[in-house]
Protein backbone atom coordinates (compact mmCIF):
# COMPACT_ATOMS: atom_id res chain seq x y z
CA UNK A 1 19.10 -48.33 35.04
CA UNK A 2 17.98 -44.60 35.38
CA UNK A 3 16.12 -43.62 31.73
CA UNK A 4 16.23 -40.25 31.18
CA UNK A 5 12.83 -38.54 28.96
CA UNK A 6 13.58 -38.80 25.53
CA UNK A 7 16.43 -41.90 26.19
CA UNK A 8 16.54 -45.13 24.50
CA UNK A 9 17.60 -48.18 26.18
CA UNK A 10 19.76 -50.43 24.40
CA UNK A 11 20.79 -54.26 24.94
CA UNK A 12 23.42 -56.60 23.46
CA UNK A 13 23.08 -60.60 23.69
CA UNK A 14 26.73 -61.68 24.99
CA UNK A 15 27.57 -65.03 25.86
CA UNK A 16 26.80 -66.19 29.59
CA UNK A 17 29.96 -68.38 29.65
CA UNK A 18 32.50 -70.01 26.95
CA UNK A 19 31.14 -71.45 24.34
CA UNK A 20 32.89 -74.17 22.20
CA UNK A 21 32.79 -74.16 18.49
CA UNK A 22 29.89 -76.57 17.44
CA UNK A 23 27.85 -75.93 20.72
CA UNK A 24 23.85 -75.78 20.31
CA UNK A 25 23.30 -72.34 21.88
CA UNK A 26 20.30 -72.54 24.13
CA UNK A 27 18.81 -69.69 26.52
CA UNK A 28 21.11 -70.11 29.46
CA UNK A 29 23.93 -69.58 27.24
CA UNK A 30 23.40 -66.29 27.68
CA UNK A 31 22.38 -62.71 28.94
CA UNK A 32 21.96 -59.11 27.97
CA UNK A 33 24.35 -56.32 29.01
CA UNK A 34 23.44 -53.04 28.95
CA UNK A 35 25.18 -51.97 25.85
CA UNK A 36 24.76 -51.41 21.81
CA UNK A 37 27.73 -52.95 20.10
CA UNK A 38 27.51 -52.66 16.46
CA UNK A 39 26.95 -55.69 14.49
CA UNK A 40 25.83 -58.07 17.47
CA UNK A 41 22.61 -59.57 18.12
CA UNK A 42 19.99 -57.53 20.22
CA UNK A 43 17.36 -60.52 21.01
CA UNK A 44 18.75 -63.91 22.54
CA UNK A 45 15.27 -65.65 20.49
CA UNK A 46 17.64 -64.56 17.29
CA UNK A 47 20.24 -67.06 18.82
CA UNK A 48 18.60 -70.00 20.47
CA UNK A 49 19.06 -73.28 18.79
CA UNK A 50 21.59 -71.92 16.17
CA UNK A 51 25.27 -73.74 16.68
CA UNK A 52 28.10 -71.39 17.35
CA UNK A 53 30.75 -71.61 14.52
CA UNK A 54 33.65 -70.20 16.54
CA UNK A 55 34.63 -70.35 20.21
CA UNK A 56 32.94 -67.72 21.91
CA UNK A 57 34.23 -66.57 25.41
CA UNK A 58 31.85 -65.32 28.27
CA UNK A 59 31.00 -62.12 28.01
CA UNK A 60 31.78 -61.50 24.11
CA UNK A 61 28.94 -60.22 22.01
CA UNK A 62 26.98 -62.65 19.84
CA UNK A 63 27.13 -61.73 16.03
CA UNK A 64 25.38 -63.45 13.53
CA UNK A 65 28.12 -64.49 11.46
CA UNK A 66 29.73 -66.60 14.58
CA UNK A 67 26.35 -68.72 14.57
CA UNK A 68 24.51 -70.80 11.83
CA UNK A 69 21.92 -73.53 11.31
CA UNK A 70 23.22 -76.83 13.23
CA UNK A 71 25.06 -78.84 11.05
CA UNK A 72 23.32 -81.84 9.48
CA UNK A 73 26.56 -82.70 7.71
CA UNK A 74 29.54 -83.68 9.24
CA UNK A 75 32.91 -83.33 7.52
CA UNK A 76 33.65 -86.50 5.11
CA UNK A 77 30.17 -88.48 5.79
CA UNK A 78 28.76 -89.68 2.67
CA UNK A 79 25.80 -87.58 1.28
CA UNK A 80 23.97 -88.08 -2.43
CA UNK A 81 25.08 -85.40 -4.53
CA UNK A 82 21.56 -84.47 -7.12
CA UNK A 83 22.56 -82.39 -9.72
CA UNK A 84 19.02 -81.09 -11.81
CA UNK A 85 18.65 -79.59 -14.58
CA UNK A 86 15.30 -79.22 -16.87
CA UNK A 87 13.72 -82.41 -16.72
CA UNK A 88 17.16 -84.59 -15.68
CA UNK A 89 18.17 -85.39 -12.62
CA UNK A 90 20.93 -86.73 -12.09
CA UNK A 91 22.38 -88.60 -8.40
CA UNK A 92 25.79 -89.88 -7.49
CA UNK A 93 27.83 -90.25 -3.85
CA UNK A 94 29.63 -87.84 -2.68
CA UNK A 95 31.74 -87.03 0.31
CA UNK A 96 31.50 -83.58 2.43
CA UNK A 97 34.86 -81.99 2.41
CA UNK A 98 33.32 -79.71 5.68
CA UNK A 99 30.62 -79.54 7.70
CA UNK A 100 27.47 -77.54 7.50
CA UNK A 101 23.37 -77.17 7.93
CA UNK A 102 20.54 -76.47 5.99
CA UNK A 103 21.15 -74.28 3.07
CA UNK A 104 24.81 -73.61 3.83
CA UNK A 105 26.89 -73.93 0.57
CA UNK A 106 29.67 -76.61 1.12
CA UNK A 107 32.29 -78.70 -1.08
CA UNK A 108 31.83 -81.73 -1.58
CA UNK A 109 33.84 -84.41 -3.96
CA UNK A 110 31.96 -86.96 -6.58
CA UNK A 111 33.18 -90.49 -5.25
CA UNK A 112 33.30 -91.78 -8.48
CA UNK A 113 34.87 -88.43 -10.78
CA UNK A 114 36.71 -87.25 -7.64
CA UNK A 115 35.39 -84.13 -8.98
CA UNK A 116 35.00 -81.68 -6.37
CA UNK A 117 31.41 -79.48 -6.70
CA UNK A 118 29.82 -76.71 -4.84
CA UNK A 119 26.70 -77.91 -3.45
CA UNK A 120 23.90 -76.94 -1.12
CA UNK A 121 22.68 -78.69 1.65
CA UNK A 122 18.17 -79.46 2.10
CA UNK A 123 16.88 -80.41 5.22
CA UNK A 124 17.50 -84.34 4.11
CA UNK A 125 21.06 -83.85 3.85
CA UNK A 126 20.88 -84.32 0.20
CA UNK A 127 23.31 -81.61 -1.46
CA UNK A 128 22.55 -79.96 -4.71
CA UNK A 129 24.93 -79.01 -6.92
CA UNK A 130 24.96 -75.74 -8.28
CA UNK A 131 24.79 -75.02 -12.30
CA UNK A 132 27.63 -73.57 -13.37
């Protein structure tokens, strides 16, 4: 690529072939093309080891709102729902009503109340629900 004095060159991370919804993206899942297209990533490091939430087809640009954390939580597995407030804490099962990774907000229902709660998901897969 000829840079002319005073130019800026500018990359875009785009996928190196099709990548399924759910796929771990890892460095040979893509490239850099020559291009600035607003909103997508500019450094492949920004992408690597985040799962893709949406089918993305070779050659598409890689925005950060079609990748995430890797799940940790599957749709309807059993996780322990903590609920804490002060000094009580307070644990019952639940069920995951979606899937999703550290810190990611999901719903998941009480398997005793079937009360369905908005919790969030730590690294143990424990999901704490939010005050309201």
């Amino acid at each position: 690529m000829l840079l002319l004095p005073g130019s800026v060159s500018a990359e875009t991370v785009v996928a190196a072939r099709v990548l399924r919804a759910q796929t771990i993206i890892a460095a040979e899942d893509l490239k850099l093309e020559p291009s600035t297209v607003s909103g997508a990533l500019d450094n492949p490091q920004d992408a690597i080891g985040f799962e893709t939430r949406v089918a993305i087809y070779a050659g598409q640009p890689i925005r950060p709102d079609n990748i995430g954390p890797p799940a940790i939580v599957d749709r309807n597995q059993k996780v322990t729902l903590i609920f804490r407030k002060g000094g009580l804490s307070i644990f019952a099962e639940g069920r995951a009503l979606s899937r999703g990774g550290i810190g990611d907000t999901i719903r998941v229902m009480n398997s005793a109340s079937k009360t369905t709660v908005l919790a969030t998901l730590a690294p143990d897969g424990a999901a704490y629900v939010q005050s309201q």
